[in-house]
PDB file of N, CA and C in Angstrom:
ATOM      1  N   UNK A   1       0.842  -1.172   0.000  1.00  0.00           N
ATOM      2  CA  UNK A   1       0.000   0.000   0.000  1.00  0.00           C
ATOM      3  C   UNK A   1       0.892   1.241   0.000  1.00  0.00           C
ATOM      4  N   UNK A   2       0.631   2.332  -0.436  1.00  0.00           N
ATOM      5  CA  UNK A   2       1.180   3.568  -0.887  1.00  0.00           C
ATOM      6  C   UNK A   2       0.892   4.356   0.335  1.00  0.00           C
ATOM      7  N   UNK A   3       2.307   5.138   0.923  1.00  0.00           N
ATOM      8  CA  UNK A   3       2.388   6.051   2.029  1.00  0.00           C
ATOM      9  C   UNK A   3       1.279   6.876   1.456  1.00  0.00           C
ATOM     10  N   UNK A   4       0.454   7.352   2.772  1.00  0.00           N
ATOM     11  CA  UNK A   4      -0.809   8.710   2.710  1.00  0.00           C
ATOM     12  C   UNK A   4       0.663  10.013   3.293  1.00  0.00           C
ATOM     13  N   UNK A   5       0.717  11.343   2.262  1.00  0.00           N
ATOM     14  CA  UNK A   5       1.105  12.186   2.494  1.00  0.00           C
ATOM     15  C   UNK A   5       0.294  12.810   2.394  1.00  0.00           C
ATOM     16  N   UNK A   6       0.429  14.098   3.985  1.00  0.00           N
ATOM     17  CA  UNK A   6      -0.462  14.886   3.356  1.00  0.00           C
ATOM     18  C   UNK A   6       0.323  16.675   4.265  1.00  0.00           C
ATOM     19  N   UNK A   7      -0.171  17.534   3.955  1.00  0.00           N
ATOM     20  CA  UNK A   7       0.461  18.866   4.194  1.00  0.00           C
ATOM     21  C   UNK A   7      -0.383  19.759   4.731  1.00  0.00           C
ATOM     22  N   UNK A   8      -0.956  20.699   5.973  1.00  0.00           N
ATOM     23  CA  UNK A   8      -2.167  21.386   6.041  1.00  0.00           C
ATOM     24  C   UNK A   8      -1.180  22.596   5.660  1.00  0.00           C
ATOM     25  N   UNK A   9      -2.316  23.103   4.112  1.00  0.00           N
ATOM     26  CA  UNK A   9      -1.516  24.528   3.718  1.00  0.00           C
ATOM     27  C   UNK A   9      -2.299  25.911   4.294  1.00  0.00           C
ATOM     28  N   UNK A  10      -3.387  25.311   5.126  1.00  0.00           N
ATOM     29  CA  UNK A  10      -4.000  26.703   5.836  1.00  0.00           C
ATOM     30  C   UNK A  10      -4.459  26.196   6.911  1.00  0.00           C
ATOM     31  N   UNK A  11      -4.516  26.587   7.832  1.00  0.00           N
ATOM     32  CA  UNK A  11      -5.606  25.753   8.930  1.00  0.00           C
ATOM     33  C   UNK A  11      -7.214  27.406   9.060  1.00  0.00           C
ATOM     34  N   UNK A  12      -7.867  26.698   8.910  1.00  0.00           N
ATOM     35  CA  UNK A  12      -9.043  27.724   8.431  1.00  0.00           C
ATOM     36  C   UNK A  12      -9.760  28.006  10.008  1.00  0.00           C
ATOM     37  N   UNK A  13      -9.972  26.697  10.933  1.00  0.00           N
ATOM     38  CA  UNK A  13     -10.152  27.141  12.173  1.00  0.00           C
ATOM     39  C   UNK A  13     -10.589  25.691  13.082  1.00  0.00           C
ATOM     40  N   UNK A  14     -11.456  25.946  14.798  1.00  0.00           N
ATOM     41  CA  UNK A  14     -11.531  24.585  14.978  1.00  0.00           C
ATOM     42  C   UNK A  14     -12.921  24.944  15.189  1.00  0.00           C
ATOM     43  N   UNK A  15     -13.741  23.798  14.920  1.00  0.00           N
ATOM     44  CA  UNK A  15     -14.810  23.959  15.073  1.00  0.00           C
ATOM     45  C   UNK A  15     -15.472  22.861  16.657  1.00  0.00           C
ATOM     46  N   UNK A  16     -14.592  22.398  17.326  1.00  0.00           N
ATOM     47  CA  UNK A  16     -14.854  21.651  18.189  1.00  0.00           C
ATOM     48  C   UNK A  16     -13.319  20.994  18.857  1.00  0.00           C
ATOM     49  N   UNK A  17     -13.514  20.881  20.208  1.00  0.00           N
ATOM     50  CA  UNK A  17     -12.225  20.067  21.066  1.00  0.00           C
ATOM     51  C   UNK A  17     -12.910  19.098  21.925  1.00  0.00           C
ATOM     52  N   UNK A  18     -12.085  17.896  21.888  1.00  0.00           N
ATOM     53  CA  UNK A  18     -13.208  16.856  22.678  1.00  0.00           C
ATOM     54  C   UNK A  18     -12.141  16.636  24.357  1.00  0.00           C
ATOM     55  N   UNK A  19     -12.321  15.962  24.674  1.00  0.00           N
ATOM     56  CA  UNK A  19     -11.909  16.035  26.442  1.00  0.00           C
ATOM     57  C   UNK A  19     -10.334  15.195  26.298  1.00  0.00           C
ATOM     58  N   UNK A  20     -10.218  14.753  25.507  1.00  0.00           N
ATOM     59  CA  UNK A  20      -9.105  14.019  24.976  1.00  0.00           C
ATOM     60  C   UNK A  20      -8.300  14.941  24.768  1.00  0.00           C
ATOM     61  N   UNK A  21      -8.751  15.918  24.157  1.00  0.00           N
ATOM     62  CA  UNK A  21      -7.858  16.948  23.465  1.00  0.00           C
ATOM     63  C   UNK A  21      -7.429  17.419  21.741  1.00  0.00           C
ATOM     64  N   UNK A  22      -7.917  16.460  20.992  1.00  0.00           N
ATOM     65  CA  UNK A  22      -8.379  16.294  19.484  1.00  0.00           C
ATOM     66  C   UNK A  22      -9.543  17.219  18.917  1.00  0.00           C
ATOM     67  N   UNK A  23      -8.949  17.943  18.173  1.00  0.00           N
ATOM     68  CA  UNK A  23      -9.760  19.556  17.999  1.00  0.00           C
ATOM     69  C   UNK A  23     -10.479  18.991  16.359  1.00  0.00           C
ATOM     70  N   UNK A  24     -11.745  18.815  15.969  1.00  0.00           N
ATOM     71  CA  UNK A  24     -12.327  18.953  14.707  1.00  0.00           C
ATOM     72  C   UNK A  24     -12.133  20.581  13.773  1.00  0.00           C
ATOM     73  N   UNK A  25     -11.141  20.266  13.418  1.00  0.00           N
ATOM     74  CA  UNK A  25     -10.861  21.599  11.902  1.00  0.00           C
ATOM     75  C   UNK A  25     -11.303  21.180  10.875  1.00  0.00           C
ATOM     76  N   UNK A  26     -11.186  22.689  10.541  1.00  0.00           N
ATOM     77  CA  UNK A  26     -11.825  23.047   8.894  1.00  0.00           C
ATOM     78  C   UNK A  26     -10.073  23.470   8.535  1.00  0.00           C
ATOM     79  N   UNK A  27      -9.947  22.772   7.681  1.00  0.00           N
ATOM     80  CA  UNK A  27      -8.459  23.500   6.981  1.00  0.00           C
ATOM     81  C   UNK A  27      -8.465  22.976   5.434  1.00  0.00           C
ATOM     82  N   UNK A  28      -7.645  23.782   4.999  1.00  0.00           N
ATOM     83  CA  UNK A  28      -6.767  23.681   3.223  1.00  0.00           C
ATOM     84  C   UNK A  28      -5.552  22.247   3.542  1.00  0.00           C
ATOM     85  N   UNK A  29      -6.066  21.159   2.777  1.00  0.00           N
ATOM     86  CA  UNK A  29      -5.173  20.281   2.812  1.00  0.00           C
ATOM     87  C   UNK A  29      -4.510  19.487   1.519  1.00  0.00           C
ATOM     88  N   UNK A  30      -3.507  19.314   1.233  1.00  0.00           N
ATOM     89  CA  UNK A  30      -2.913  18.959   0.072  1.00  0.00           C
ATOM     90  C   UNK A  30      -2.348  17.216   0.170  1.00  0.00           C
ATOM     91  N   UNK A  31      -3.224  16.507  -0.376  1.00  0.00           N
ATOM     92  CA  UNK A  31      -3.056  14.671   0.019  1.00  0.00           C
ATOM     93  C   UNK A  31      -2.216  14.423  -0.881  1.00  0.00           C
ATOM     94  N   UNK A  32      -0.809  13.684  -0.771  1.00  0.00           N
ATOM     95  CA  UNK A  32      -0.688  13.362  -1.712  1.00  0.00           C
ATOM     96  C   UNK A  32       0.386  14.228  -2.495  1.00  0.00           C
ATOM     97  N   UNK A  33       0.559  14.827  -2.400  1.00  0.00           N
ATOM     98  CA  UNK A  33       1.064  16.388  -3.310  1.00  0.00           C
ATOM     99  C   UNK A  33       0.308  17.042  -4.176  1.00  0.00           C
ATOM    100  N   UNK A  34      -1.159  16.964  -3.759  1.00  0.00           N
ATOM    101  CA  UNK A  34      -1.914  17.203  -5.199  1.00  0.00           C
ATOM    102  C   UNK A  34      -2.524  18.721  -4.430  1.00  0.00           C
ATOM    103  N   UNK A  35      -3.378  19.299  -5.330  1.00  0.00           N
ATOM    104  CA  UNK A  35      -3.843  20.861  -5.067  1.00  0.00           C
ATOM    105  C   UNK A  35      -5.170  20.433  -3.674  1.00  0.00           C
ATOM    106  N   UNK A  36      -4.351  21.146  -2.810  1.00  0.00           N
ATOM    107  CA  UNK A  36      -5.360  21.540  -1.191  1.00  0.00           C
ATOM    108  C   UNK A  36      -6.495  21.152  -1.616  1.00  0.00           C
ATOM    109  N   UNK A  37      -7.391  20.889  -0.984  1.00  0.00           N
ATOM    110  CA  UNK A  37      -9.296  20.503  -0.463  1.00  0.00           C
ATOM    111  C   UNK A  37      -9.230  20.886   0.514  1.00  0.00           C
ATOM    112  N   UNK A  38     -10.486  21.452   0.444  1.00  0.00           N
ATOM    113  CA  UNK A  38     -11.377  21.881   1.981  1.00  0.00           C
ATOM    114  C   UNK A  38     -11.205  20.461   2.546  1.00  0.00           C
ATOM    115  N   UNK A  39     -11.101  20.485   4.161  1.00  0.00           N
ATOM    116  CA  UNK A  39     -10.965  19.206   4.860  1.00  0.00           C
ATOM    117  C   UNK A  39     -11.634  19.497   6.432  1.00  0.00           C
ATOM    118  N   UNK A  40     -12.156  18.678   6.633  1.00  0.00           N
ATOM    119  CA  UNK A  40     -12.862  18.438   8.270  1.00  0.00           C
ATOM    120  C   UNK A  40     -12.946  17.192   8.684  1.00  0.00           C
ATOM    121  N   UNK A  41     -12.183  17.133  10.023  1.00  0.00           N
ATOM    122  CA  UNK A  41     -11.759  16.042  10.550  1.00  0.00           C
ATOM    123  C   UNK A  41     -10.972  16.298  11.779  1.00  0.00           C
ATOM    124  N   UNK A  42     -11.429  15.551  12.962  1.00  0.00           N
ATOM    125  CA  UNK A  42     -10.227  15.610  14.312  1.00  0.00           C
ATOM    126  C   UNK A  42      -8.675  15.102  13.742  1.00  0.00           C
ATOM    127  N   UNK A  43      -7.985  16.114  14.758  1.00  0.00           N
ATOM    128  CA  UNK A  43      -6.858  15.695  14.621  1.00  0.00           C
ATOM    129  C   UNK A  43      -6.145  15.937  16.266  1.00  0.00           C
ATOM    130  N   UNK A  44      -5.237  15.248  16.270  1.00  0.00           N
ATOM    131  CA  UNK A  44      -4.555  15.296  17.886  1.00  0.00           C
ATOM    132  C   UNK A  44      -3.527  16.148  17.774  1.00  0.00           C
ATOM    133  N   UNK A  45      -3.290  16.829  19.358  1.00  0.00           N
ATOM    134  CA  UNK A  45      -2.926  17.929  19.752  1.00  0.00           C
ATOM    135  C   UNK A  45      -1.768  18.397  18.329  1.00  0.00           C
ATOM    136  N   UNK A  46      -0.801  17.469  18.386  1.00  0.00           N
ATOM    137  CA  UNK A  46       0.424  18.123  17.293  1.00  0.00           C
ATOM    138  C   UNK A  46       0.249  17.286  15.895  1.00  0.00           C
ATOM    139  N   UNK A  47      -1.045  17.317  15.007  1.00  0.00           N
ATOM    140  CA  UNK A  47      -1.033  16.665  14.395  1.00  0.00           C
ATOM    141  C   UNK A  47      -0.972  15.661  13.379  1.00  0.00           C
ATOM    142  N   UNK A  48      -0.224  14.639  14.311  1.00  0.00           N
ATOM    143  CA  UNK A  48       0.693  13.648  13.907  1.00  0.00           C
ATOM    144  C   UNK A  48      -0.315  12.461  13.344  1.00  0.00           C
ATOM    145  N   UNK A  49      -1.240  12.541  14.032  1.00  0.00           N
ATOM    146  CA  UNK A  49      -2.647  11.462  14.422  1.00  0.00           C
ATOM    147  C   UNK A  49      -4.287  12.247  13.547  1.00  0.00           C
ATOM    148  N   UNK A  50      -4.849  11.463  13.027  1.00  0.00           N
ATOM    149  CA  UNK A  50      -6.060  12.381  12.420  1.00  0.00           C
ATOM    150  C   UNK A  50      -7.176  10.979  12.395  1.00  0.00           C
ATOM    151  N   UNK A  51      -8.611  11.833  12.137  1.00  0.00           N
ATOM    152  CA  UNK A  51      -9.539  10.837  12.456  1.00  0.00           C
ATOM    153  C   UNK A  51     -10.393  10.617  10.873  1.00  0.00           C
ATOM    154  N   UNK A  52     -10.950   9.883  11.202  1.00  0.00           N
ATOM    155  CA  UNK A  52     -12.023  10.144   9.930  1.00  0.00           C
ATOM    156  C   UNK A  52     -12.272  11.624   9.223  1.00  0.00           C
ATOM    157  N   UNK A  53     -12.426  11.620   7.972  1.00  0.00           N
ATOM    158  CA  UNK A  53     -13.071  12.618   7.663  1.00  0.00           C
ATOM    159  C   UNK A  53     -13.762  12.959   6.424  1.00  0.00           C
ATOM    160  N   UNK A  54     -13.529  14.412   6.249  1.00  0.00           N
ATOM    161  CA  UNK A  54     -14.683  14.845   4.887  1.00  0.00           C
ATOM    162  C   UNK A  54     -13.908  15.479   4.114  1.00  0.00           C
ATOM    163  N   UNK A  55     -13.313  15.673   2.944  1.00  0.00           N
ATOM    164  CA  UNK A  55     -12.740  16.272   1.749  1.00  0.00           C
ATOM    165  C   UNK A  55     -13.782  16.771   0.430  1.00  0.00           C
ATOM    166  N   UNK A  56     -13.671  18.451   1.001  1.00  0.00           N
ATOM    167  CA  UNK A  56     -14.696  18.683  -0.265  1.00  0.00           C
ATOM    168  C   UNK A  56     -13.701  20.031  -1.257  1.00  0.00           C
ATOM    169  N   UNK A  57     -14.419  19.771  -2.346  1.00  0.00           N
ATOM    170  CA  UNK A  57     -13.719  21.032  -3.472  1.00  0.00           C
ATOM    171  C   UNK A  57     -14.174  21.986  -3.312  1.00  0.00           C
ATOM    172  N   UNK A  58     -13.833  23.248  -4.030  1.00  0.00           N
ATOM    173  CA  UNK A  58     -14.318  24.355  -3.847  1.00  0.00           C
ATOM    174  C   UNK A  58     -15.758  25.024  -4.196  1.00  0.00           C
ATOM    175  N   UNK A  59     -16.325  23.835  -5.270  1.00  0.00           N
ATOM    176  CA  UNK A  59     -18.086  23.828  -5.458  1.00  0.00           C
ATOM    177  C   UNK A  59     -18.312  23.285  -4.495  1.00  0.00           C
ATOM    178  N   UNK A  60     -17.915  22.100  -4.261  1.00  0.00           N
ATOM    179  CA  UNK A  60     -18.813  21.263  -3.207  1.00  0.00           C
ATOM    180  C   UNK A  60     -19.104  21.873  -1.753  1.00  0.00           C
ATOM    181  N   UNK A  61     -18.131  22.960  -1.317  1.00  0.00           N
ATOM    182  CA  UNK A  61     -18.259  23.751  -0.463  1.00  0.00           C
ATOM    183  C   UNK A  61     -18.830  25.058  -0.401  1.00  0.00           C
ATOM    184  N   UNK A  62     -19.041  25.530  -1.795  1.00  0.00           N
ATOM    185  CA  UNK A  62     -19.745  27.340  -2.086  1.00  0.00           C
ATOM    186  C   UNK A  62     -21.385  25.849  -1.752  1.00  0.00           C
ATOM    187  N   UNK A  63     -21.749  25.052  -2.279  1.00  0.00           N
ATOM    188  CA  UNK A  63     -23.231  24.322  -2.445  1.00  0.00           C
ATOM    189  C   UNK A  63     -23.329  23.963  -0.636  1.00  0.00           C
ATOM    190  N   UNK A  64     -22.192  23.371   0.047  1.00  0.00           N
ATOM    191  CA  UNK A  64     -22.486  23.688   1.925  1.00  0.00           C
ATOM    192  C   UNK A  64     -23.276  24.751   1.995  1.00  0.00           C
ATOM    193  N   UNK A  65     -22.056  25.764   1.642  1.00  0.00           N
ATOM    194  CA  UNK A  65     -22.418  27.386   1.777  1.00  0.00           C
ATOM    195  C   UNK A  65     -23.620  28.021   1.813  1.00  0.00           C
ATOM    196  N   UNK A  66     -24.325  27.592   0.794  1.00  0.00           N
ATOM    197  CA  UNK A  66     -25.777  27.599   0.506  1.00  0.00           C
ATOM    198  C   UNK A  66     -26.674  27.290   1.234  1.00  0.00           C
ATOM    199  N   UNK A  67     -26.599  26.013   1.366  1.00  0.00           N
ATOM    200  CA  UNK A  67     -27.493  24.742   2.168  1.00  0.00           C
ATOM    201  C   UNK A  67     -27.246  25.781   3.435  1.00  0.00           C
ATOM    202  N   UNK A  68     -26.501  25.783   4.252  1.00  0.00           N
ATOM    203  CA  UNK A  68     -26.081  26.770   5.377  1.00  0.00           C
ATOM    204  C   UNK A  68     -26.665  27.586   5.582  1.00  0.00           C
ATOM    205  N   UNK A  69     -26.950  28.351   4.779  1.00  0.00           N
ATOM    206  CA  UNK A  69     -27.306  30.080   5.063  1.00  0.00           C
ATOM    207  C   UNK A  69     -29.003  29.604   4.505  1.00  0.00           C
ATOM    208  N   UNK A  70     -29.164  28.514   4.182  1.00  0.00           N
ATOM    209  CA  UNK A  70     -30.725  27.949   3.843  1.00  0.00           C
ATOM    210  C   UNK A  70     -31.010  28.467   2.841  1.00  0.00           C
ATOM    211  N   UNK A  71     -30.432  28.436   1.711  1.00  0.00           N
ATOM    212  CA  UNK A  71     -30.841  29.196   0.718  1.00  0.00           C
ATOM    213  C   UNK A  71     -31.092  27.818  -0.070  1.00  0.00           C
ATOM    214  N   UNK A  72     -32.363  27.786  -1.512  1.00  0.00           N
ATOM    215  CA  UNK A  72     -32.858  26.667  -1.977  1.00  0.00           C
ATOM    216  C   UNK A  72     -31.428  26.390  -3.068  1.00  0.00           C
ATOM    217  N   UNK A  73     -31.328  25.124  -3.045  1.00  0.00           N
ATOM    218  CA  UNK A  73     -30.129  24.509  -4.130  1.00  0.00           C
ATOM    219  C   UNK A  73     -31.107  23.915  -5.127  1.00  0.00           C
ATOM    220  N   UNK A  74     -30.539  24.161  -6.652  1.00  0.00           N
ATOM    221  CA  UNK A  74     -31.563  22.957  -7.492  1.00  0.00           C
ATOM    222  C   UNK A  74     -31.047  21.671  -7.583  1.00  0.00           C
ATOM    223  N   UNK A  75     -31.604  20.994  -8.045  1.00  0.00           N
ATOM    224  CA  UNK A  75     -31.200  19.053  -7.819  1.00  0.00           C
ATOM    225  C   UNK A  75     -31.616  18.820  -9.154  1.00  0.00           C
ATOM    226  N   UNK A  76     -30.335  17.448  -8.944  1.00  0.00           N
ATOM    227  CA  UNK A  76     -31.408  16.430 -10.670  1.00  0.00           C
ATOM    228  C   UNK A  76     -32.866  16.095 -10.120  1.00  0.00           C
ATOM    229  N   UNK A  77     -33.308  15.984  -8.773  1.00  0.00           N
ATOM    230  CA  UNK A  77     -33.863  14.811  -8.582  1.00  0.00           C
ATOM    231  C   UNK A  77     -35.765  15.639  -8.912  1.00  0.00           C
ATOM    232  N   UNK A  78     -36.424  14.718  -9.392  1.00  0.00           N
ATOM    233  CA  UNK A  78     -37.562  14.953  -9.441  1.00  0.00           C
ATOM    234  C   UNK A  78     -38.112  14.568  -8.380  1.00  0.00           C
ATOM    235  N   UNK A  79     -39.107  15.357  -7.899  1.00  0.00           N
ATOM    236  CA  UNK A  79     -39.627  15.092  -6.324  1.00  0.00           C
ATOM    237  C   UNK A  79     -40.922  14.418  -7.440  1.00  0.00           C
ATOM    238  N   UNK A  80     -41.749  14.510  -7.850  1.00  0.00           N
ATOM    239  CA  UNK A  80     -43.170  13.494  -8.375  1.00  0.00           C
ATOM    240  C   UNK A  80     -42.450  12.347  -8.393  1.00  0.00           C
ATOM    241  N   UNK A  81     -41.107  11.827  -8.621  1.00  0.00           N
ATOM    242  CA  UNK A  81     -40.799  10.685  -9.481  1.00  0.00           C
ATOM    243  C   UNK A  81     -41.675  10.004  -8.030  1.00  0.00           C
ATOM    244  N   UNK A  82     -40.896  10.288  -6.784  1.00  0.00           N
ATOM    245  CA  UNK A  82     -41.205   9.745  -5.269  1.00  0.00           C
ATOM    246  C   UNK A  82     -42.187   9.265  -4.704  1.00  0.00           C
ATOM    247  N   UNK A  83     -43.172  10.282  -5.657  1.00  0.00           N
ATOM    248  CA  UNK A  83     -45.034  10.250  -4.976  1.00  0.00           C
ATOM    249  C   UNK A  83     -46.082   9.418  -5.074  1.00  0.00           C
TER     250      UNK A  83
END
């Protein structure tokens, strides 16, 4: 299996610390050597150690953005197909 490299080229902020001490950030991360993604995921105090997480692009995050502030997104999906 192929070493996971990865680089945080911004740390954007934390959005949570658990009693352990492993803070959930939002940061700019580059896997791999390839161009940064938005990223959210615990990581431990100096982090060496990281947990599960979420990797999104820069649409996939302006469409959060949205959803967030509750504003309507359009979809493929037909809501009659459902009914």
């Amino acid at each position: 299996m192929a070493e996971l490299t990865f680089e945080i080229t911004k740390h954007l902020g934390v959005l949570s610390t658990s009693a352990r001490g492993w803070t959930k950030e939002l940061n700019l991360v580059s896997w791999n050597e390839r161009d940064p993604k938005y990223d959210i995921r615990e990581w431990n105090p100096d982090h060496s150690r990281m947990g599960k997480g979420v990797t999104l692009t820069d649409e996939e995050v302006e469409v959060l953005k949205k959803l967030l502030n509750g504003e309507e997104i359009e979809d493929d999906i037909n809501e009659e197909d459902f009914v």
